[in-house]
Protein backbone atom coordinates (compact mmCIF):
# COMPACT_ATOMS: atom_id res chain seq x y z
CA UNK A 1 120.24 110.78 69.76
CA UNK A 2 121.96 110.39 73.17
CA UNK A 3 125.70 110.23 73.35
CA UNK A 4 128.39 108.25 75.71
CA UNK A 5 130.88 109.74 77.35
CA UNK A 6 134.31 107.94 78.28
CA UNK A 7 133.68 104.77 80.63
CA UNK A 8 135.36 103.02 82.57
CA UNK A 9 135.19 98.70 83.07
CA UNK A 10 131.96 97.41 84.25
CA UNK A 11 131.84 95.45 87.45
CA UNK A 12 129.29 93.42 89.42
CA UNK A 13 126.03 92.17 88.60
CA UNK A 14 124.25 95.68 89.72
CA UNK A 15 123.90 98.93 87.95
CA UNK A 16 123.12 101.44 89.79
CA UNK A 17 120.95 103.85 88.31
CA UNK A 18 121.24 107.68 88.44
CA UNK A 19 119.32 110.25 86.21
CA UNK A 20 121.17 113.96 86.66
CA UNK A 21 120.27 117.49 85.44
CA UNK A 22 121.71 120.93 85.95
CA UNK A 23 122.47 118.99 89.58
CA UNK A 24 123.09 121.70 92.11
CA UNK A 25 126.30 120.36 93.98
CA UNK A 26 124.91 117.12 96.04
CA UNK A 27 125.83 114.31 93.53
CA UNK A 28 128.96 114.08 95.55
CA UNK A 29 127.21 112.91 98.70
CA UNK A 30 125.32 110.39 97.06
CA UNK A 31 128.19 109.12 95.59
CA UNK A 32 130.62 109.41 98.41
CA UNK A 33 127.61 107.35 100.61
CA UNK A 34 128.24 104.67 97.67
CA UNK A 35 132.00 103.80 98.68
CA UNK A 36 130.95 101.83 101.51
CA UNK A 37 129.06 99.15 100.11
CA UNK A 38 130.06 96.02 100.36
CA UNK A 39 129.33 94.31 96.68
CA UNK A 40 130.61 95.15 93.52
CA UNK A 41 128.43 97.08 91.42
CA UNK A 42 128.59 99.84 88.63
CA UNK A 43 127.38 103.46 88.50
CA UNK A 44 125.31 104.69 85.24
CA UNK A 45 124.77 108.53 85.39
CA UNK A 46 122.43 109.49 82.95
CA UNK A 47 123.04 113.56 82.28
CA UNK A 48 119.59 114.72 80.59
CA UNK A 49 121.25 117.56 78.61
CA UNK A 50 122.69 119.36 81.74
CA UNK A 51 124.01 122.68 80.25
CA UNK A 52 127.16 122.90 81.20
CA UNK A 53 127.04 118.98 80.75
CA UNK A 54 127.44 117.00 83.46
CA UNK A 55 131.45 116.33 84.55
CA UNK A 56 132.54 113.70 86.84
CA UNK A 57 135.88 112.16 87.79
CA UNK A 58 135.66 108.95 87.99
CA UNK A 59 138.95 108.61 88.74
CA UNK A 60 138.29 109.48 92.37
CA UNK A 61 136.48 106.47 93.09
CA UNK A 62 136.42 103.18 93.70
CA UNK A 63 133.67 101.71 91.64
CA UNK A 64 133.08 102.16 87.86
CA UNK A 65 130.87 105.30 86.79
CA UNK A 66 129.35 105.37 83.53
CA UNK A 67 128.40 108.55 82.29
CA UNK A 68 125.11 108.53 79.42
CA UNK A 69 124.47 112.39 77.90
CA UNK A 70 121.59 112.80 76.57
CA UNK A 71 121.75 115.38 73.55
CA UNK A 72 118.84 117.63 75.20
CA UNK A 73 116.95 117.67 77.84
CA UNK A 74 113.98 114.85 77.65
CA UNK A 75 112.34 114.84 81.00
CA UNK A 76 113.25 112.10 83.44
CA UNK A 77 111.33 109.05 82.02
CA UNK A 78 113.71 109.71 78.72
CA UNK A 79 116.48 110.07 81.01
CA UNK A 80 115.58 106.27 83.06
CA UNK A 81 114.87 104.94 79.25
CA UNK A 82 118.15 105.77 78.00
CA UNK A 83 119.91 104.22 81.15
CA UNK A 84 117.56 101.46 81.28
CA UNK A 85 118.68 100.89 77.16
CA UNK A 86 122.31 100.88 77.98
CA UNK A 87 122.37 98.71 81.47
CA UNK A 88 120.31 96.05 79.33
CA UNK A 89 123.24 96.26 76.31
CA UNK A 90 125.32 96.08 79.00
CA UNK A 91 124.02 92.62 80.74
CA UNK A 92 123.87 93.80 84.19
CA UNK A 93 121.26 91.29 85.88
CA UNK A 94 120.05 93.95 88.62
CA UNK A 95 119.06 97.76 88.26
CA UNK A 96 119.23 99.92 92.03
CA UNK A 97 118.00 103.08 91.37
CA UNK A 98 119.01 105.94 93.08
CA UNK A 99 118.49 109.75 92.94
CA UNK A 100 120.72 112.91 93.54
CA UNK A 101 121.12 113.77 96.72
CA UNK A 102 119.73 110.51 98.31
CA UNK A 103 122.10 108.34 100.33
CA UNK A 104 122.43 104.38 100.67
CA UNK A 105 122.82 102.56 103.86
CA UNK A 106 126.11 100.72 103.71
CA UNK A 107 124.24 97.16 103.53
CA UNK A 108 121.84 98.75 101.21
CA UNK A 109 122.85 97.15 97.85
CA UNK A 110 124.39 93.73 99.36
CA UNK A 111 120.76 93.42 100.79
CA UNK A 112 118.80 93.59 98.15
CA UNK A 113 120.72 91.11 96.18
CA UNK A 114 121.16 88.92 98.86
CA UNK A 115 117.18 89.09 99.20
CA UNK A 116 116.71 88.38 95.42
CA UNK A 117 119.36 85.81 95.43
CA UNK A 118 116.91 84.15 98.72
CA UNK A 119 113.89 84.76 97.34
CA UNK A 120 114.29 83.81 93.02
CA UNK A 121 110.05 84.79 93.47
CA UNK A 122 110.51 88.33 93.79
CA UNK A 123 111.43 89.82 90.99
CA UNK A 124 111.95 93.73 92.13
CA UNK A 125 112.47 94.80 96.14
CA UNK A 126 112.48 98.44 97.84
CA UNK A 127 112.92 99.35 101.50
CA UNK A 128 112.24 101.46 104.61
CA UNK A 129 113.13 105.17 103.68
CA UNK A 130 113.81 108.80 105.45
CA UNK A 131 113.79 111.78 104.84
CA UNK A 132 116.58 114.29 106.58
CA UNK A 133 116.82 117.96 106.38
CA UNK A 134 120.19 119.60 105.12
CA UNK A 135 121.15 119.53 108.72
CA UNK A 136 120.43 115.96 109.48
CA UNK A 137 117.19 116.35 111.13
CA UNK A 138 114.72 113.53 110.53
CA UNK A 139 111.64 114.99 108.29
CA UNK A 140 109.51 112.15 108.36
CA UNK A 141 110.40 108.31 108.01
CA UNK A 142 108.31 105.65 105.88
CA UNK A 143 107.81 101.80 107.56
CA UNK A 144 106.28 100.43 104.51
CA UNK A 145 104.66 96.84 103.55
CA UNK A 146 107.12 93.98 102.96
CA UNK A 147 105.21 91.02 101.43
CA UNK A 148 103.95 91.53 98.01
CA UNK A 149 100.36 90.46 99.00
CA UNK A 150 100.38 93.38 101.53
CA UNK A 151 102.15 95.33 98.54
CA UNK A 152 99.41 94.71 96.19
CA UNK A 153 96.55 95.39 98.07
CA UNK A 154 98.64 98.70 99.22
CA UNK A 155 99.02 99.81 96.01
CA UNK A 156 95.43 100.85 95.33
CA UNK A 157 95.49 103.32 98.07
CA UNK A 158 99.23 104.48 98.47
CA UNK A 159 102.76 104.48 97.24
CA UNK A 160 104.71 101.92 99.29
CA UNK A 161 107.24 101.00 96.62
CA UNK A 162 109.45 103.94 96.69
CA UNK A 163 111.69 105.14 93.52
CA UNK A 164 115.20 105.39 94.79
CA UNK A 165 115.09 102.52 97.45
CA UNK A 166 114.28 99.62 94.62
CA UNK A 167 116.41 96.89 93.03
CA UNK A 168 114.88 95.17 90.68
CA UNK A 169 115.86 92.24 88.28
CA UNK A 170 116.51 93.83 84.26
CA UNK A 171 114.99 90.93 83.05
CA UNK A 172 111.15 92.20 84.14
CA UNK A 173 111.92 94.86 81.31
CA UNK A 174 110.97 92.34 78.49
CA UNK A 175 107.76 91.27 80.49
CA UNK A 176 106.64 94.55 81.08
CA UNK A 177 108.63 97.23 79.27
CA UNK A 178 110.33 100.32 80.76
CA UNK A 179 109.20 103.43 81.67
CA UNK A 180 106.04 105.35 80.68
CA UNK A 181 105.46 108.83 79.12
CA UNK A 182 101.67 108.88 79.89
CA UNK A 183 101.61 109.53 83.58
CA UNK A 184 104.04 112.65 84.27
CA UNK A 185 105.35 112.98 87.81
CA UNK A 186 103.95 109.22 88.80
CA UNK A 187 105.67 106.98 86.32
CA UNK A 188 106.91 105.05 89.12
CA UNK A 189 104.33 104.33 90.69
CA UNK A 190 102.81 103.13 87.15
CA UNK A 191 105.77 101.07 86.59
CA UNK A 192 105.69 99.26 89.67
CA UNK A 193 101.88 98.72 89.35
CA UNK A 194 102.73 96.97 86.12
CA UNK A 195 106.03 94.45 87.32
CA UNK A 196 103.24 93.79 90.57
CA UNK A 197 100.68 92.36 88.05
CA UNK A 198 103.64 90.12 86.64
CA UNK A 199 105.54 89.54 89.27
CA UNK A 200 106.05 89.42 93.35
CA UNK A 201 107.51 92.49 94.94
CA UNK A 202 108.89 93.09 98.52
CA UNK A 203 110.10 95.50 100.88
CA UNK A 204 113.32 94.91 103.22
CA UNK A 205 111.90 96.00 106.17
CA UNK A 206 114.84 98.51 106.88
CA UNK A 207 115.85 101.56 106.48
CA UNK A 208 118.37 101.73 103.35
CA UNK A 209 117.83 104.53 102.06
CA UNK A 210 117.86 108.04 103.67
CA UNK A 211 116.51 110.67 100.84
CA UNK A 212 116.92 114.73 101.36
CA UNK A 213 113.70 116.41 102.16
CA UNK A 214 113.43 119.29 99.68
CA UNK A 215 110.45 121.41 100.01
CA UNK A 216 110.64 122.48 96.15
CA UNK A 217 111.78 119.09 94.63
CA UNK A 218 109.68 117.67 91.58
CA UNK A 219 107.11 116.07 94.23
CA UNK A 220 106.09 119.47 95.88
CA UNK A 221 106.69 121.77 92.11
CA UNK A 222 104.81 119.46 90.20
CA UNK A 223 102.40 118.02 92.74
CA UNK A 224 98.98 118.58 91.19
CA UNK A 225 100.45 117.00 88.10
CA UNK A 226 101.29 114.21 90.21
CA UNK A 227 98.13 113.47 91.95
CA UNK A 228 96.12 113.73 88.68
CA UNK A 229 98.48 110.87 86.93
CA UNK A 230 98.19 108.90 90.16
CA UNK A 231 94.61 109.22 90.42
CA UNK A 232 94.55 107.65 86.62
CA UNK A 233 96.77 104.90 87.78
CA UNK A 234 94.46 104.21 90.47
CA UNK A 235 91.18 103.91 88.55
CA UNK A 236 92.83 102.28 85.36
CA UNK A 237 93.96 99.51 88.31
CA UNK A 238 90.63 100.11 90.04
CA UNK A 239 88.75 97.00 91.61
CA UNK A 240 85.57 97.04 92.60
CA UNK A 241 85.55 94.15 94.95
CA UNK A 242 89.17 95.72 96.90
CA UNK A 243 87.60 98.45 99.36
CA UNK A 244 90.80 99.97 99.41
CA UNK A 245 90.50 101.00 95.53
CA UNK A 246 87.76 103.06 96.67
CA UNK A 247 90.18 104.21 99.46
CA UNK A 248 92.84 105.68 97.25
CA UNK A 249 90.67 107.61 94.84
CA UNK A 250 88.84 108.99 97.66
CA UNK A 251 92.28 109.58 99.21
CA UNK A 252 93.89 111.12 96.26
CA UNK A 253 91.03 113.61 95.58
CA UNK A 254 91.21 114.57 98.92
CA UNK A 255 94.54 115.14 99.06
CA UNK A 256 94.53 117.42 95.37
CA UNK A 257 92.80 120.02 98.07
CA UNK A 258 95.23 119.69 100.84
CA UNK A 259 98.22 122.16 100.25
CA UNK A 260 101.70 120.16 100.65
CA UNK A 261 102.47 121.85 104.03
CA UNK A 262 99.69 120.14 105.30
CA UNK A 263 100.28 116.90 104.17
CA UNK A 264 104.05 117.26 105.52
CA UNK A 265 102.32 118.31 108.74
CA UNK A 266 99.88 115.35 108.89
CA UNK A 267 102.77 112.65 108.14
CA UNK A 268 104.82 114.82 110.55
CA UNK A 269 101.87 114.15 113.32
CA UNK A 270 101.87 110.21 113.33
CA UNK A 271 104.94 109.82 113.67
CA UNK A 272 104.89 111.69 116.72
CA UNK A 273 102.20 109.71 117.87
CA UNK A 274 103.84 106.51 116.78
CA UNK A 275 106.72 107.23 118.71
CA UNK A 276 104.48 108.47 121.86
């Protein structure tokens, strides 16, 4: 069974969502790009049985950090679970998530509530992302769908929710339930299929989130994996009368042929031409 470490006081209505193992020294930064927002909200680290575990003082900041061990090593839907468990005990009304190494935009989280505050509707709400090399150099940058009709329609061909840039309301957890194990690599992309089928969903067209482009992250080491669980998503979800189901399984095949470098290339290649 998983295990608590020390707290500290909650605060705010957001938790802010963090699953860590055997992180490699860029916690920090995401962290540090957390002091500047403007809302009060509470950390959750969730260590999945990080050997050494997982230390972190809290002391040195401003906002509340919650650290959840896990006894072992369960894989990162176990790890989102576990936090998802103890933010629900907990009676925060809003989940951000948020990965290692990924930094918020300082309006990021006062945003997104502000949005769901606006818009009572929606019940879960991502953003514009980027990716940045170590150095600060842009990778490649995401303008994504904002209204959940273009969202849903979207969905059968693409990913435009993405992981670390939503917020979404806790209470869509007893609707829909949390986190599968069926689809490894692509259980977010399951998981916001199944809140879109309950709920609306949105984008803040901005960019809020700026995520490190790591050419061996779990995206690129386990991508086959991936792209087979998405292509299940897409034909469990398939439509017959939405043309673009037929575009994302075509797309997805296609794409289980194409070696990452040339997918990085291709997204690499619009946006040249979108900024020509």
């Amino acid at each position: 069974m998983p295990h608590d470490a020390p707290t500290t006081a909650r605060a705010g209505r957001i938790a802010v969502l963090i699953p860590v193992y055997n992180e490699a020294g860029r916690l920090r930064e995401t962290l540090e790009s957390l002091r500047a927002q403007s809302v009060a909200f509470t950390t959750v680290l969730v260590d999945d049985g990080s050997t050494p575990p997982l230390h972190v003082d809290a002391s040195a900041y401003d906002f509340p950090i919650v650290v959840h061990r896990m006894a072992r090593n369960g894989g990162i839907e176990a790890a989102l679970n576990a936090g998802l468990e103890l933010i629900e005990a907990s009676g925060f009304e809003l989940v951000a998530r948020l990965d290692v190494g990924d930094r918020c935009a300082p309006a990021r989280l006062a945003t997104q509530q502000a949005f769901l505050d606006e818009h009572p509707d929606v019940h879960l709400v991502g953003s514009d992302v980027e990716w940045r090399h170590d150095d600060g150099s842009l990778a490649f940058a995401l303008t994504l769908p904002s209204t959940h009709h273009e969202i849903s329609r979207a969905l059968h061909h693409t990913v435009c929710l993405i992981h670390p840039t939503v917020m979404f309301r806790t209470s869509v957890l007893g609707a829909v339930g949390k986190y599968s194990f069926e689809y490894p690599a692509a259980e977010d992309f399951e998981f916001f299929w199944r809140i879109a089928q309950r709920f609306q969903v949105a984008n803040v067209p901005e960019v809020l989130l700026v995520t490190r482009f790591d050419e061996n992250g779990l995206s690129v080491t386990r991508r086959r994996k991936q792209l087979r669980s998405k292509l299940r998503i897409q034909l469990e979800n398939f439509r017959v009368g939405e043309p673009l189901s037929f575009v994302g399984v075509a797309k997805t095949l296609a794409l289980m042929s194409v070696p990452y470098s040339g997918v990085v290339a291709i997204k690499r290649a619009l946006m040249r031409g979108r900024a020509a």
